[in-house]
Protein backbone atom coordinates (compact mmCIF):
# COMPACT_ATOMS: atom_id res chain seq x y z
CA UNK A 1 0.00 0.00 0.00
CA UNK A 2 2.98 2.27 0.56
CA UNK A 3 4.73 1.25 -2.22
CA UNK A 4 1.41 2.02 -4.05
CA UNK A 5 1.21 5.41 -2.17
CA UNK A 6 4.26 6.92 -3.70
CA UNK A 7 4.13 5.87 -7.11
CA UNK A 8 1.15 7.95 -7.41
CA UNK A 9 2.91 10.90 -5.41
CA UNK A 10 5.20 10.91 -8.31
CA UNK A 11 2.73 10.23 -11.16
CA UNK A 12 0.31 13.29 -10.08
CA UNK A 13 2.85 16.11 -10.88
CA UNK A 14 3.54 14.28 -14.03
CA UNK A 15 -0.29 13.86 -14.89
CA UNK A 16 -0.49 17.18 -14.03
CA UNK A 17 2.41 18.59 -16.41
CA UNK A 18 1.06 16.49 -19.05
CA UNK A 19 -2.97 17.89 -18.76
CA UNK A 20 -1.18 21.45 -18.97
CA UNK A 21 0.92 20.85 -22.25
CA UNK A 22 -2.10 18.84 -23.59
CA UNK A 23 -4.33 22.22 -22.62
CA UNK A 24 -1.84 24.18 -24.43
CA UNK A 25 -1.44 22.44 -27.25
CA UNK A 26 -5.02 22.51 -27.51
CA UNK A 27 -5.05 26.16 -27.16
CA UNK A 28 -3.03 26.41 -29.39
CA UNK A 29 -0.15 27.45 -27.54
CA UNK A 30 3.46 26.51 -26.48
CA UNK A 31 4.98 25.91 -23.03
CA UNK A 32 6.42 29.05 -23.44
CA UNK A 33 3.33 30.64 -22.90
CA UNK A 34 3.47 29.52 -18.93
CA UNK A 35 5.92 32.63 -18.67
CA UNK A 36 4.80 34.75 -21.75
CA UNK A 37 1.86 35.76 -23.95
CA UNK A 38 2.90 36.59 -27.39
CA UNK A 39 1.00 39.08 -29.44
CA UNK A 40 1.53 40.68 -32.96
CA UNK A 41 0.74 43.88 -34.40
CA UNK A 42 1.42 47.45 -35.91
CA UNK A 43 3.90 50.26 -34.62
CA UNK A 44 1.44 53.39 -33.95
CA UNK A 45 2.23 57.06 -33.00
CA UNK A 46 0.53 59.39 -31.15
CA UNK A 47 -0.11 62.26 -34.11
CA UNK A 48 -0.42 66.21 -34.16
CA UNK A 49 -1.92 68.84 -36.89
CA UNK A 50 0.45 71.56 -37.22
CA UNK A 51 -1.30 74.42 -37.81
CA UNK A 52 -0.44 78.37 -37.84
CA UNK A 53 -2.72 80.41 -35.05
CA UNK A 54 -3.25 83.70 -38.05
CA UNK A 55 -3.90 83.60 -41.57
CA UNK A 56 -1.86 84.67 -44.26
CA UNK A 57 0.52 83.44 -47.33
CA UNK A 58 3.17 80.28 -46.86
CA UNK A 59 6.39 81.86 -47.70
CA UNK A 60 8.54 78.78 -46.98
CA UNK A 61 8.07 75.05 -45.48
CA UNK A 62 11.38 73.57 -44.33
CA UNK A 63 10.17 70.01 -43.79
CA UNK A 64 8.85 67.25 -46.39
CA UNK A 65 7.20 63.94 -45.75
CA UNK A 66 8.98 61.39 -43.81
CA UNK A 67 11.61 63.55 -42.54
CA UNK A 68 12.14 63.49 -39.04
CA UNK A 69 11.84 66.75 -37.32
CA UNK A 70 12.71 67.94 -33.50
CA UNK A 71 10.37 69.82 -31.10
CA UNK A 72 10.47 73.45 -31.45
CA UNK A 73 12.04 73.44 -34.96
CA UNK A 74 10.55 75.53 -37.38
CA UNK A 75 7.99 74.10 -40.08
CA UNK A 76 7.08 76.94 -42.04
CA UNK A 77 7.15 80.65 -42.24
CA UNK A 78 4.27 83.16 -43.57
CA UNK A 79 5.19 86.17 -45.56
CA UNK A 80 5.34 88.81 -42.68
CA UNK A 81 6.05 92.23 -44.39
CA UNK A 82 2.33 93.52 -43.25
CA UNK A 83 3.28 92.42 -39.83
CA UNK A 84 6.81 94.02 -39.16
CA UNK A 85 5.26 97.13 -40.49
CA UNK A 86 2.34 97.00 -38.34
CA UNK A 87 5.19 96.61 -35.32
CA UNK A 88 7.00 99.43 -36.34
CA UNK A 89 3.44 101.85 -36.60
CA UNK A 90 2.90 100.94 -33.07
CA UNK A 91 6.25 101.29 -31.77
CA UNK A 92 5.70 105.04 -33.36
CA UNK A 93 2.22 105.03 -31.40
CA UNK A 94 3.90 104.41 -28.23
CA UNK A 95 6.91 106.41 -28.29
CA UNK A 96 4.58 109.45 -29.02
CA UNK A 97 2.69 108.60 -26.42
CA UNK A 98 5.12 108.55 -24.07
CA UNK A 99 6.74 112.03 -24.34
CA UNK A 100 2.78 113.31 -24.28
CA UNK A 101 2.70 111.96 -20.81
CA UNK A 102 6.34 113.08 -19.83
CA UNK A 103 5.67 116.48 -21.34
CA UNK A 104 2.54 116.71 -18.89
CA UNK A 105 3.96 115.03 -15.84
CA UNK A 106 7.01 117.87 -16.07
CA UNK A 107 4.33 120.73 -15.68
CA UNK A 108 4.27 123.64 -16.93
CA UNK A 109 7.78 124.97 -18.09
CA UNK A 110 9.40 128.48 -17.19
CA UNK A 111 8.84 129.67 -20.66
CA UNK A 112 5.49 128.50 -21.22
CA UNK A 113 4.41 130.59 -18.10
CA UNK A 114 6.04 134.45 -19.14
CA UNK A 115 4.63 133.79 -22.84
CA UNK A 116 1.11 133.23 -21.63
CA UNK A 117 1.75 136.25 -19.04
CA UNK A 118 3.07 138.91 -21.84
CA UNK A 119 -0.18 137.40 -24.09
CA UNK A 120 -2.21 138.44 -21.14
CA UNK A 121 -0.66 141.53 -20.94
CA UNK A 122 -0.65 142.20 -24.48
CA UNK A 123 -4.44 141.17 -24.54
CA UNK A 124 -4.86 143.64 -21.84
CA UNK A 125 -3.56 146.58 -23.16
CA UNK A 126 -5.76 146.03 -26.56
CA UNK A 127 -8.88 145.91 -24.52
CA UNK A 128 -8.00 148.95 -22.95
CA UNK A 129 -7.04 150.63 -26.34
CA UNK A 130 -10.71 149.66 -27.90
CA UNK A 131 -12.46 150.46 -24.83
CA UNK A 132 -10.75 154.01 -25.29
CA UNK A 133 -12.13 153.99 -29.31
CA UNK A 134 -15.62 152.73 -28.20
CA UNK A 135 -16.02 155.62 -25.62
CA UNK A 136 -15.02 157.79 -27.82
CA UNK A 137 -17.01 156.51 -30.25
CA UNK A 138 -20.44 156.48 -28.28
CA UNK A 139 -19.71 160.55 -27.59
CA UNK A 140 -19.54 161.01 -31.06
CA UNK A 141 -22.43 159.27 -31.40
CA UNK A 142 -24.58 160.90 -29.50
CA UNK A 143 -23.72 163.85 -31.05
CA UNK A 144 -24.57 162.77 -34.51
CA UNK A 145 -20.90 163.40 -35.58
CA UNK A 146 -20.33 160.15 -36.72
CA UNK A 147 -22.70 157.20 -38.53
CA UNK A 148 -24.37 154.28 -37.21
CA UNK A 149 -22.00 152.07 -38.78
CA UNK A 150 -18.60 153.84 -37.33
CA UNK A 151 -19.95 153.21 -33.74
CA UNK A 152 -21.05 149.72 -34.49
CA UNK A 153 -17.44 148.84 -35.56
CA UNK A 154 -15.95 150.46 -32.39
CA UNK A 155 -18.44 148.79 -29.98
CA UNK A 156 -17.60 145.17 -31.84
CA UNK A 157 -13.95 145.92 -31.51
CA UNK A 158 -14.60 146.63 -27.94
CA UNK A 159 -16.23 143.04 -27.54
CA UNK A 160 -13.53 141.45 -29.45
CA UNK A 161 -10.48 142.66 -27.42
CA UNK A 162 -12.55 141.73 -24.20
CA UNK A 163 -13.48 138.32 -24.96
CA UNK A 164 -9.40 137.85 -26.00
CA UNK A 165 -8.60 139.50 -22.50
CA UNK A 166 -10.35 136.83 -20.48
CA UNK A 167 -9.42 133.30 -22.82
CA UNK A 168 -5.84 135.26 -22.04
CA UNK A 169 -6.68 135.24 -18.35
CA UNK A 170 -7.84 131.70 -18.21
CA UNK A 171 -4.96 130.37 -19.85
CA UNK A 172 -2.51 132.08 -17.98
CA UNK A 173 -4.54 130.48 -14.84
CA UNK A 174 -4.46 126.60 -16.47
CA UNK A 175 -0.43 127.39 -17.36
CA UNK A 176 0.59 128.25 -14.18
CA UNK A 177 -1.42 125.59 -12.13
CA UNK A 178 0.12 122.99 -14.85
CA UNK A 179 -2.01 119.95 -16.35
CA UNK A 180 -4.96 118.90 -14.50
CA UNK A 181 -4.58 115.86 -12.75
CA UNK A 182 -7.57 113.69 -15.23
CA UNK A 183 -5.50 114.80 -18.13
CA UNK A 184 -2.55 113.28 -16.72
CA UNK A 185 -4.01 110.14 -16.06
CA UNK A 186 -5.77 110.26 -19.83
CA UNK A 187 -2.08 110.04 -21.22
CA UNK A 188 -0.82 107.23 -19.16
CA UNK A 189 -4.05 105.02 -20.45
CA UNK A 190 -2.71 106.47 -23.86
CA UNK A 191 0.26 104.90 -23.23
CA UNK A 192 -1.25 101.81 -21.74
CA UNK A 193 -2.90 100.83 -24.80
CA UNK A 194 0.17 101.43 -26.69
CA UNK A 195 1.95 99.10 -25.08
CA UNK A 196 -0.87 96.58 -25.42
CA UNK A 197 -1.31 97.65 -29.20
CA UNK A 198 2.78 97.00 -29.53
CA UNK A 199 2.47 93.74 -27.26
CA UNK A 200 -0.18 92.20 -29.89
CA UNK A 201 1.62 93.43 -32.97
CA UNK A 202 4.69 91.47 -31.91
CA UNK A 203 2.72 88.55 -30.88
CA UNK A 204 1.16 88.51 -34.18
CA UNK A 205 4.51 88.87 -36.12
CA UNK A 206 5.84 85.46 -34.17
CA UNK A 207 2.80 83.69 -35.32
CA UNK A 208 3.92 84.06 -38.93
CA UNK A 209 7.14 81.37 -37.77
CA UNK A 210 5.12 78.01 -37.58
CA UNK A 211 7.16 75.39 -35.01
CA UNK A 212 6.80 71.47 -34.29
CA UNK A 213 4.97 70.74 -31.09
CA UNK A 214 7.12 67.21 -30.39
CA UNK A 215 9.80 65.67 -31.78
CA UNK A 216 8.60 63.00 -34.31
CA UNK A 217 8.66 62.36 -38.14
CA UNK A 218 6.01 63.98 -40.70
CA UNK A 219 3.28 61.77 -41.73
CA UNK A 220 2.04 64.42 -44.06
CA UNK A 221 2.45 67.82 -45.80
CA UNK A 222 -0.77 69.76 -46.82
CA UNK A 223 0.18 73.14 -47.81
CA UNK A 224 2.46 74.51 -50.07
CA UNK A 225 4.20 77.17 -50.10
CA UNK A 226 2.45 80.28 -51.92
CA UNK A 227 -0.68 79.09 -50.82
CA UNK A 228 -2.70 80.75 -48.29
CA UNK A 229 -3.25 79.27 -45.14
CA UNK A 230 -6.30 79.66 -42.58
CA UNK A 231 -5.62 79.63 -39.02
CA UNK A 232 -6.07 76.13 -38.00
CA UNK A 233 -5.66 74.68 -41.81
CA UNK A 234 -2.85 71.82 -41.11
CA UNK A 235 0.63 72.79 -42.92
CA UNK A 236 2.20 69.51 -41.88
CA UNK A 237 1.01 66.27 -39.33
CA UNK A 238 3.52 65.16 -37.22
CA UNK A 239 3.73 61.45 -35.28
CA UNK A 240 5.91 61.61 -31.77
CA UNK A 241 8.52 59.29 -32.10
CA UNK A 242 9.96 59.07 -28.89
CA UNK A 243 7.28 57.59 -27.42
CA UNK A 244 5.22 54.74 -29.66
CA UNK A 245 3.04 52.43 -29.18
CA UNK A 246 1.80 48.89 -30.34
CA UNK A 247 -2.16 47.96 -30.93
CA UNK A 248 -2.27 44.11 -30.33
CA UNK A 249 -5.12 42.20 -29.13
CA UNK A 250 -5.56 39.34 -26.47
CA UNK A 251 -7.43 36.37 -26.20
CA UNK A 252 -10.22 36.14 -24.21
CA UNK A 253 -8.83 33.61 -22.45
CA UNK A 254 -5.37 35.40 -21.84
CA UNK A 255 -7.61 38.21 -19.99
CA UNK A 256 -7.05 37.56 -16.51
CA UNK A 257 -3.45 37.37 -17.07
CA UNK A 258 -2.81 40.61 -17.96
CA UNK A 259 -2.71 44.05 -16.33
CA UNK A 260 -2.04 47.17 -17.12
CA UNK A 261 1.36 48.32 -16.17
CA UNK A 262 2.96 44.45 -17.13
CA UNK A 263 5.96 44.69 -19.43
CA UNK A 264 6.57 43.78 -22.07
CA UNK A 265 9.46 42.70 -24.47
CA UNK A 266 8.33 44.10 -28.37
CA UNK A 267 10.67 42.51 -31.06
CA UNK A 268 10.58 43.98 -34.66
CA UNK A 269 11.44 42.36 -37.90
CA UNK A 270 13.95 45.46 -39.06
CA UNK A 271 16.18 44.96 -35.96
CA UNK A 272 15.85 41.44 -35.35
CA UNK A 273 18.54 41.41 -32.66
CA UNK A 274 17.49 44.18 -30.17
CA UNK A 275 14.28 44.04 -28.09
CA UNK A 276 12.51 46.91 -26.73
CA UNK A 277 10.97 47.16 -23.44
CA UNK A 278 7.54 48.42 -23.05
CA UNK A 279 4.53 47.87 -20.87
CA UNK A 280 0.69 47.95 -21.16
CA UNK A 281 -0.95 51.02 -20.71
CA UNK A 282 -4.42 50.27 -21.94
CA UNK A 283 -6.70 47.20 -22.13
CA UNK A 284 -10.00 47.56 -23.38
CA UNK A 285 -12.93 46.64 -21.15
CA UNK A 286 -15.22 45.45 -24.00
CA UNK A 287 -14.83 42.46 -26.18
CA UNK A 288 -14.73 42.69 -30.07
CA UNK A 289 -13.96 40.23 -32.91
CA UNK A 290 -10.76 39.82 -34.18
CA UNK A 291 -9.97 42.50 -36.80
CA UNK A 292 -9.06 41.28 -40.06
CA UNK A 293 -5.84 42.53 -40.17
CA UNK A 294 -4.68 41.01 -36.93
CA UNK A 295 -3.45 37.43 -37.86
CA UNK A 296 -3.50 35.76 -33.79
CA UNK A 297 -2.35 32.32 -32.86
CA UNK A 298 -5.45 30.95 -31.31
CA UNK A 299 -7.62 31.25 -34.31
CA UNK A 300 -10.23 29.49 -32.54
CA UNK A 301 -11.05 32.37 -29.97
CA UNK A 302 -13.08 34.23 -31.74
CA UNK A 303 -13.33 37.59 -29.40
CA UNK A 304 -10.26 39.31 -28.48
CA UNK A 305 -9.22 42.27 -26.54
CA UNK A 306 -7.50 45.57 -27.96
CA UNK A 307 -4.18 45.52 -25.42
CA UNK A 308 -2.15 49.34 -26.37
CA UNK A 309 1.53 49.03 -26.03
CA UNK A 310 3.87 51.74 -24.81
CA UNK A 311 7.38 51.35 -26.20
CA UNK A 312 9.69 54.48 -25.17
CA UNK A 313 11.59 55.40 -28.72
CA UNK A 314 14.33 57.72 -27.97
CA UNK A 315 16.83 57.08 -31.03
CA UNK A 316 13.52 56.84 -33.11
CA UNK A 317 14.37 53.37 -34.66
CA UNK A 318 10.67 52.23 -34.67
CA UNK A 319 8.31 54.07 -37.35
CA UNK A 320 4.64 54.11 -38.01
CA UNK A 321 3.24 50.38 -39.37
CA UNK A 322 6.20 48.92 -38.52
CA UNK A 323 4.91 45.30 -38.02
CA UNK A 324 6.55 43.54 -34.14
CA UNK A 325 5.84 41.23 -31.94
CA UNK A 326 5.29 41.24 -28.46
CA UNK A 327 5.95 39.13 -25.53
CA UNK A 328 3.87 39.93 -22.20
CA UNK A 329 5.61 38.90 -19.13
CA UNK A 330 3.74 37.20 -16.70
CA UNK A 331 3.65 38.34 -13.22
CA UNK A 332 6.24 41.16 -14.04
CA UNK A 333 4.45 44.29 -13.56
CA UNK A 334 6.06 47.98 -13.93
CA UNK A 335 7.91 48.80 -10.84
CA UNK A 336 9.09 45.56 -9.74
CA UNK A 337 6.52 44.02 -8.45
């Protein structure tokens, strides 16, 4: 009985081992698959439209399709003539706003004040001149020695030097108490929206240079230059490169195996030798049939799960379509645990 007892000790493992390689095989699978889960698909990018913010003519594109491009190098310029003169108009605008306020902050001047005081003067001694004439003038009149006419010009001459008397007066009053305090602060808002006038006209002028938002290649170029572009009309797309990803799908069976955050090892058939490390970042909570395009290894499974990939790129080996493979790692989840 004891003898009996431990030949089936060491048959169970083996009956065990056997029932899993027979389940795999009838999976369709490979012992491997105790440690991995390999997947196949397409190298995908995330993408960006590359657009200028104002309209206006496409002087110049520096990049074509399929060259690879840096973040923050220039795409394309727009003929800018309108907009460096519209910066130098308003750097006019503000400089003459600016000595309006300093002329009125530094008062009245010496000068200013004795020219409005001899006008005043002079102004002064008129009035008294006509008022002498129209006196004379009204005597007359009375005594029918002169017309109607003679003493109406007096009398108006009178009025005239008067009223230029007191605007005299007044003026010599505003120049020697200096600018009134509302005028002052009408200049500086002057010069306020100058600055904001200049501020906008520069802005405007660096909107003509167009520059990539990510480093990546271009997928696509859609305007040429001489044509006119619209703000938000795509010049070029760009895919980021330094950061890819792989669309692969999983067998519903292979679903509780996997978690986001597992690495993986992707393998590629233009470098055959180096693997790339990645790890799942997505897995889709619905089911869906397997996509024509996707050739799996369980054929029999019928509904799959979309898995996304990301695979950091940094010397940007691995391009858009790029067929790969991918092995998931069991129990090896970002972060070491």
């Amino acid at each position: 009985m004891i003898k009996k007892m431990k030949i089936l000790f060491v048959l169970i493992p083996i009956i065990l081992t056997a029932a899993a390689l027979v389940y795999l095989y009838i999976q369709g699978g490979s012992p491997d698959d105790l440690n991995s889960i390999r997947v196949s698909g397409n190298i995908e990018v995330t993408d960006a439209e590359v657009s200028f913010k104002i309209s206006g003519r496409v002087e110049k594109r520096y990049v074509d399709e399929g060259e690879l491009i840096r973040k923050d190098e220039i795409v394309a310029i727009l003929d800018s003539s309108d907009l460096e003169d519209e910066v130098v108009i308003r750097q006019a605008e503000l400089q003459l706003a600016q000595a309006d306020l300093a002329e009125l902050e530094a008062g009245s001047r010496p000068e200013e004040i004795s020219a409005s005081k001899a006008k005043m003067a002079a102004a002064k001694a008129d009035k008294e001149h006509k008022e002498r004439d129209f006196h004379k003038a009204d005597d007359l009149f009375r005594k029918k020695v002169i017309s109607d006419e003679e003493y109406t010009h007096a009398e108006g001459a009178y009025e005239v030097a008067l009223n230029r008397l007191r605007e005299a007066e007044e003026w010599f009053k505003l120049v020697k108490l200096g600018p009134r305090k509302e005028t002052i602060e009408q200049a500086r808002a002057r010069v306020r929206q100058a600055i904001g006038s200049l501020k906008l006209a520069r802005t405007r002028l660096g909107y003509a240079k167009l520059f990539s938002p990510l480093s990546g290649i271009v997928l696509s170029k859609n305007v040429e230059p001489g044509e006119y572009a619209a703000p938000g009309t795509p010049v070029v797309t760009v895919g980021e490169l330094e950061n890819v990803w792989l669309r692969a799908y999983i067998n519903e069976t292979d679903l509780g195996r996997v978690k986001v955050g597992q690495q993986v090892n992707v393998l590629t058939d233009a470098y055959p030798d180096k693997i790339y490390k990645g790890r799942i970042s997505f897995i889709s909570p619905q089911a869906e049939f397997t996509p024509k395009t996707v050739q799996t290894e369980k054929q029999r499974v019928k509904l799959v799960y979309r898995i996304k990939v990301e695979i950091p790129n940094p010397n940007m080996e691995l391009k858009p379509g790029m067929p790969a493979d991918a092995d998931i790692l069991m129990d090896q989840l970002q972060g070491g645990e």
